[in-house]
Protein backbone atom coordinates (compact mmCIF):
# COMPACT_ATOMS: atom_id res chain seq x y z
CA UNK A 1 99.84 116.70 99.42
CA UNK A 2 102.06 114.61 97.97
CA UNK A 3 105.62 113.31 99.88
CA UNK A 4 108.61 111.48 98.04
CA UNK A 5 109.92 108.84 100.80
CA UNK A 6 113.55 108.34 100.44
CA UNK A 7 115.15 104.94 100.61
CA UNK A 8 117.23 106.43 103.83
CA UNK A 9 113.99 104.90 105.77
CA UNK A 10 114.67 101.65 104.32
CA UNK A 11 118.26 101.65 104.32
CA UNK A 12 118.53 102.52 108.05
CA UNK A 13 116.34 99.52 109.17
CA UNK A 14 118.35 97.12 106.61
CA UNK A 15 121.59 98.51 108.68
CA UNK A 16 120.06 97.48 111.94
CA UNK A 17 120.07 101.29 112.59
CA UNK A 18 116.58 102.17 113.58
CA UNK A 19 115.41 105.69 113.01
CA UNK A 20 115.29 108.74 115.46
CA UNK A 21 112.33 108.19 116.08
CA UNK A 22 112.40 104.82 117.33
CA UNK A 23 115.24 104.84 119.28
CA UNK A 24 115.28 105.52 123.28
CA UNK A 25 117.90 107.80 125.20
CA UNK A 26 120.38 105.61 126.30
CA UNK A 27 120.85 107.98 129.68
CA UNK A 28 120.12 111.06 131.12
CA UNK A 29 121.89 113.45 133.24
CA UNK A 30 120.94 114.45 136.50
CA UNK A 31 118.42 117.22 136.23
CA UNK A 32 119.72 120.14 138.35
CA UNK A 33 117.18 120.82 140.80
CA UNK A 34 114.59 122.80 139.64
CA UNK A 35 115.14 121.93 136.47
CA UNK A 36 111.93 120.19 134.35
CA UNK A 37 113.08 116.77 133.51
CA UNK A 38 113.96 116.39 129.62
CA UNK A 39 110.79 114.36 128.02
CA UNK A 40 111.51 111.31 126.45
CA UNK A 41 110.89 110.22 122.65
CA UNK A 42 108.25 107.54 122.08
CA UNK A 43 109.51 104.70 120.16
CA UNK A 44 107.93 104.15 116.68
CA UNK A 45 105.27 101.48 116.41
CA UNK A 46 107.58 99.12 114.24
CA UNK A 47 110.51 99.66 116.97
CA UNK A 48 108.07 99.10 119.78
CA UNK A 49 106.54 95.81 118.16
CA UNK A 50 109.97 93.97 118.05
CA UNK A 51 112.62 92.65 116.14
CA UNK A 52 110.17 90.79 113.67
CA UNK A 53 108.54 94.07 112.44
CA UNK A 54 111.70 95.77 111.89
CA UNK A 55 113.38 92.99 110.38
CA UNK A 56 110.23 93.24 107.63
CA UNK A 57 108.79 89.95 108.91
CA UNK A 58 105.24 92.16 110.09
CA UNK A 59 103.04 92.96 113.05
CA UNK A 60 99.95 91.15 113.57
CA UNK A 61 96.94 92.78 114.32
CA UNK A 62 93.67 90.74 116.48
CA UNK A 63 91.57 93.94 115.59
CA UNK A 64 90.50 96.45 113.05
CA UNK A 65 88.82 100.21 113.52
CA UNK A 66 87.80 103.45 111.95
CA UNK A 67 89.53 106.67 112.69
CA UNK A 68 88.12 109.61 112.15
CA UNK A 69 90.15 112.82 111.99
CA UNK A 70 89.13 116.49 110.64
CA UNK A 71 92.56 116.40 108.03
CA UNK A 72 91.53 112.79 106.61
CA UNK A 73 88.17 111.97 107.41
CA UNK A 74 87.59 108.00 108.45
CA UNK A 75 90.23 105.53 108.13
CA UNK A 76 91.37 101.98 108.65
CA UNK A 77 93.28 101.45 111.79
CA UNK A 78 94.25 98.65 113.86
CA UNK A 79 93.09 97.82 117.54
CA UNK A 80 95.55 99.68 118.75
CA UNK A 81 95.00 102.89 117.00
CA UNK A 82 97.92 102.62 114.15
CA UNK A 83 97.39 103.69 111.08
CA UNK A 84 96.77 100.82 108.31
CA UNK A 85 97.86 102.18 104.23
CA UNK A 86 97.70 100.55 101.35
CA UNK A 87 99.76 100.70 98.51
CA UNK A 88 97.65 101.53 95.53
CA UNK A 89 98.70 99.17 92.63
CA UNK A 90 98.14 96.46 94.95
CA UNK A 91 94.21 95.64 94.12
CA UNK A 92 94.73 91.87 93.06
CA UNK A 93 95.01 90.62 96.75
CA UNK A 94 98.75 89.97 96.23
CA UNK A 95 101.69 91.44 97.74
CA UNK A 96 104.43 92.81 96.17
CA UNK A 97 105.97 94.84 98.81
CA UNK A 98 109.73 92.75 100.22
CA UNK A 99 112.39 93.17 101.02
CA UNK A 100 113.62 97.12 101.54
CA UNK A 101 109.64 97.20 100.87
CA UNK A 102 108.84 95.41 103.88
CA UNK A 103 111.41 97.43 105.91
CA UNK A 104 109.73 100.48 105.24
CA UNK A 105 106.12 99.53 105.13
CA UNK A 106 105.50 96.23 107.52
CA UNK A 107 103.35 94.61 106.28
CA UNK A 108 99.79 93.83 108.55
CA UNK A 109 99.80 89.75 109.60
CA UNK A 110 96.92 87.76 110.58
CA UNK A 111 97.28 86.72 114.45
CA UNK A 112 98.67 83.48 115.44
CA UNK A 113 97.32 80.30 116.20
CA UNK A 114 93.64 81.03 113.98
CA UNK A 115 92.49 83.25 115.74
CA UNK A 116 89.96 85.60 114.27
CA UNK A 117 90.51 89.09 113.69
CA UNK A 118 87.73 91.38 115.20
CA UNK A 119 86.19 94.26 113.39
CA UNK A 120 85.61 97.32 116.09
CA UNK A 121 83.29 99.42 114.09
CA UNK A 122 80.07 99.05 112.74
CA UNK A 123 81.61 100.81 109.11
CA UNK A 124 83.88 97.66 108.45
CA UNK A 125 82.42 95.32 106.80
CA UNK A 126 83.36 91.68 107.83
CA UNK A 127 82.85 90.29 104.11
CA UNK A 128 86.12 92.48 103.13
CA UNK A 129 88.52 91.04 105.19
CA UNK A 130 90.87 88.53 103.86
CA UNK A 131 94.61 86.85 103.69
CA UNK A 132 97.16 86.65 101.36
CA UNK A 133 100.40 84.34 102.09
CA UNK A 134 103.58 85.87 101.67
CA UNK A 135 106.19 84.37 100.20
CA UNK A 136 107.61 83.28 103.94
CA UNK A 137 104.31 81.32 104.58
CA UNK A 138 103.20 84.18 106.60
CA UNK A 139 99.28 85.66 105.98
CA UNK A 140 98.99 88.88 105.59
CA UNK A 141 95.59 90.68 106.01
CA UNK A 142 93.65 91.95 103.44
CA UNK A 143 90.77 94.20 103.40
CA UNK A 144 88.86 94.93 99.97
CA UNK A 145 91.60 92.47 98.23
CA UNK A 146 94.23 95.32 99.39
CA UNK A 147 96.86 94.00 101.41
CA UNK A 148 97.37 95.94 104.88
CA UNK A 149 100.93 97.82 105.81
CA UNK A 150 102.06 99.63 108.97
CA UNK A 151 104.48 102.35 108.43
CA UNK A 152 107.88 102.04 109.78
CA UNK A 153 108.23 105.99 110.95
CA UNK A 154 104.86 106.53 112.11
CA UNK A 155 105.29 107.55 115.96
CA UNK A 156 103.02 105.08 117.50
CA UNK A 157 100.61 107.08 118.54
CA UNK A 158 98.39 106.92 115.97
CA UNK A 159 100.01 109.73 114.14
CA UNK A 160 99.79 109.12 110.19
CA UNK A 161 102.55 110.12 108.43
CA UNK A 162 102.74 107.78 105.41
CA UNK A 163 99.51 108.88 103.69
CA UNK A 164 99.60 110.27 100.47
CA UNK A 165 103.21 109.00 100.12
CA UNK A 166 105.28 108.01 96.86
CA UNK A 167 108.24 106.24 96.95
CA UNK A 168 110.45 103.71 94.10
CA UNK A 169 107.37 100.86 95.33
CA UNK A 170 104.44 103.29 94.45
CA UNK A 171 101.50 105.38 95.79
CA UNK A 172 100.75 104.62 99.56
CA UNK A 173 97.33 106.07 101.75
CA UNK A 174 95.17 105.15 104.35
CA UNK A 175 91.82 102.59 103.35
CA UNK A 176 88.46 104.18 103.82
CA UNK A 177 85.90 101.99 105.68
CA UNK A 178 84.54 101.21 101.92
CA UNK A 179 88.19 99.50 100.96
CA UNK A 180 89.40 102.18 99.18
CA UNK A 181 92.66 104.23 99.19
CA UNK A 182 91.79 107.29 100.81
CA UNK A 183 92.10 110.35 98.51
CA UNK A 184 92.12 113.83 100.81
CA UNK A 185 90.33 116.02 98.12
CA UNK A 186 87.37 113.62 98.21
CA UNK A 187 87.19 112.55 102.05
CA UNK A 188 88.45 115.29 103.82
CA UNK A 189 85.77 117.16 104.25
CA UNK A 190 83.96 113.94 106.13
CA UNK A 191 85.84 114.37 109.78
CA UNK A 192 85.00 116.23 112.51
CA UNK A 193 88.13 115.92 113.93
CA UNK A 194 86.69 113.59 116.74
CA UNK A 195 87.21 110.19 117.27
CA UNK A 196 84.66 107.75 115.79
CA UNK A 197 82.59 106.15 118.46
CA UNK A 198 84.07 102.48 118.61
CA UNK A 199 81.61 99.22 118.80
CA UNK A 200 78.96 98.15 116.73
CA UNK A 201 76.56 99.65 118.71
């Protein structure tokens, strides 16, 4: 599967407009009684992480895990459960991704103050992880030399929904455990469509 993300994602952050997805209901209407009460939408992860994030300034992250799912088989994600991508092109340990970029995809920051970011699963390897500094002075995360991204409509849930994506900044997808983009066709097949045990034991 292959998606084309428009620059609408991009475009309605820049605006200050955040996505359907990330907003709240202002208000609801008395349910009649009886009546089920409507459900409310979840805020994205970017939306629910603050101003910074949306504003293409990043999240920070004080943890990384393995997912494992029966669609992509194991994957990079952050204490929390988000998904972590990658933009393929990006192999040199640099960033590229700014601006509208960094609306759309923000980007993964170390944590504040030095403190050390803790790998959750005994499939990471410790030796991978890395920083890059952004052009801000901020460090961004890298595992593998690959810089690490959020994506600005995933739910927040721990949905993916930028995997396999290409848009005008290139080819985006979830990291393996190994530091590789993830490639369906080759690690599908791996999950059981359970979630991997966390800790190293």
């Amino acid at each position: 599967m292959n998606r084309t993300l428009t620059a609408a994602v991009a475009a309605a952050f820049a605006a200050g407009v955040a996505p359907a997805t990330a907003q709240q209901p202002s208000g609801e209407a008395e349910p009649r009684p009886g009546a089920q009460a409507p459900q409310q939408e979840q805020p994205s992860a970017v939306a629910r992480a603050g101003d910074g994030a949306a504003q293409g300034f990043g999240v920070p992250a004080t943890a990384l895990d393995v997912e494992r799912s029966s669609e992509y088989g194991q994957h990079i994600v952050d204490g929390r459960g988000q998904p972590i991508y990658v933009l393929e092109s990006e192999s040199s340990g640099e960033s590229d991704c700014y601006d509208a970029c960094a609306l759309a995809w923000p980007p993964v920051l170390a944590p504040e103050g030095g403190e050390q970011v803790e790998t959750q699963h005994r499939a990471l390897d410790e030796n991978q992880l890395g920083m890059t500094e952004r052009r801000d002075g901020k460090m961004q995360l890298t595992y593998n030399n690959y810089p690490l991204y959020y994506y600005a409509m995933d739910p927040g849930d721990g949905e993916v929904t930028g995997h396999d994506v290409t848009d005008e900044w290139g080819e985006w997808y979830l990291l393996t455990p190994e530091g590789e983009p993830l490639h369906t066709e080759e690690h599908g097949e791996e999950g059981g469509g359970e979630r991997e045990q966390r800790g190293r034991g």
